[in-house]
Protein backbone atom coordinates (compact mmCIF):
# COMPACT_ATOMS: atom_id res chain seq x y z
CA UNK A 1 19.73 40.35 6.86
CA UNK A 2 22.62 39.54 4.58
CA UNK A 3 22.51 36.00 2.71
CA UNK A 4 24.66 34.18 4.63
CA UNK A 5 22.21 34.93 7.43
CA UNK A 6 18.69 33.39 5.37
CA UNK A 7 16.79 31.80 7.58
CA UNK A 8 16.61 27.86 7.27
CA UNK A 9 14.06 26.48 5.30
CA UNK A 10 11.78 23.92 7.05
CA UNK A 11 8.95 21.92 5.21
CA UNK A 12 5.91 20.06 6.94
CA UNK A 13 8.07 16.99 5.55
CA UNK A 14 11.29 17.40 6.86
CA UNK A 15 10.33 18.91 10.32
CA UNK A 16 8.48 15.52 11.04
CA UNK A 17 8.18 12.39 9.64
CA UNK A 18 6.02 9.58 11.24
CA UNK A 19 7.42 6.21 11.42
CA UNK A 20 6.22 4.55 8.53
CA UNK A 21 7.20 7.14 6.66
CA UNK A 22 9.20 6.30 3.26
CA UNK A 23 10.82 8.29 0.25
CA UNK A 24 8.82 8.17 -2.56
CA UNK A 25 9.46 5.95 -5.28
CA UNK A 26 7.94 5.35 -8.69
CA UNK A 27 7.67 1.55 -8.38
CA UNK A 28 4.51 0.51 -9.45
CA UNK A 29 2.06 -1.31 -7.12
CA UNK A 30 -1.17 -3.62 -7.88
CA UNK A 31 -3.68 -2.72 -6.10
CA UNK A 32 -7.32 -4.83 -5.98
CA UNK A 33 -8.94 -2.13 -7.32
CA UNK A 34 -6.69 -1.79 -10.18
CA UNK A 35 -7.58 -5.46 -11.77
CA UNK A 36 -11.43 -4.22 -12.05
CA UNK A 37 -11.08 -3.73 -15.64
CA UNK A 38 -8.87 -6.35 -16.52
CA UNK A 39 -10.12 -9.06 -18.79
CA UNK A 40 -9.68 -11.99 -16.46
CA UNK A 41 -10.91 -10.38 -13.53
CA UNK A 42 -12.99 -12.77 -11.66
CA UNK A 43 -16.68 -11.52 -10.02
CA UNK A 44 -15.25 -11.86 -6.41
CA UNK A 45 -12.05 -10.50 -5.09
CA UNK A 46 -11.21 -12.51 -1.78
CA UNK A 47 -8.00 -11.27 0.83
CA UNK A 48 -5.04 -13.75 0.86
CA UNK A 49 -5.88 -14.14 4.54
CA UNK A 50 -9.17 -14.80 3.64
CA UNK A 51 -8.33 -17.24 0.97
CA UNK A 52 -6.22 -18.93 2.88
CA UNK A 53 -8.64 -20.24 5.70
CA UNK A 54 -11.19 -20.45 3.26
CA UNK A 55 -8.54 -23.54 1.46
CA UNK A 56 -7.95 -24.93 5.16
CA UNK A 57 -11.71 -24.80 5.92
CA UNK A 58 -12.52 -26.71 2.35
CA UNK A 59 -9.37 -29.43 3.18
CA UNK A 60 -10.70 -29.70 6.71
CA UNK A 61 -14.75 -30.03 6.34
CA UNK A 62 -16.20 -33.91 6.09
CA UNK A 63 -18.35 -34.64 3.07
């Protein structure tokens, strides 16, 4: 087999790719986990979803 006859190469990666599938980048992302250590941390780490009806349950509860 001569070179101009070389097989093509095929990777896992660009044989398939699943739909949410994206190049990979170095752009930094915060995850929860990540702010463990930092100094204003607070004890409880609460989703946004879960934040948010927690605020509409407080704004919407009789005293």
């Amino acid at each position: 087999m001569s070179d101009e006859e070389a097989p093509k190469w095929v990777t896992p990666l660009s044989s398939f790719k699943p739909g949410d599938w994206r190049t990979p980048t170095l752009k930094d992302m915060e995850l929860p986990e990540d702010r463990v250590n930092d100094e204003d941390y607070s004890l409880v780490f609460v989703p946004e979803d879960s934040w948010a009806k927690l605020i509409h349950w407080c704004s919407t509860t009789k005293q």
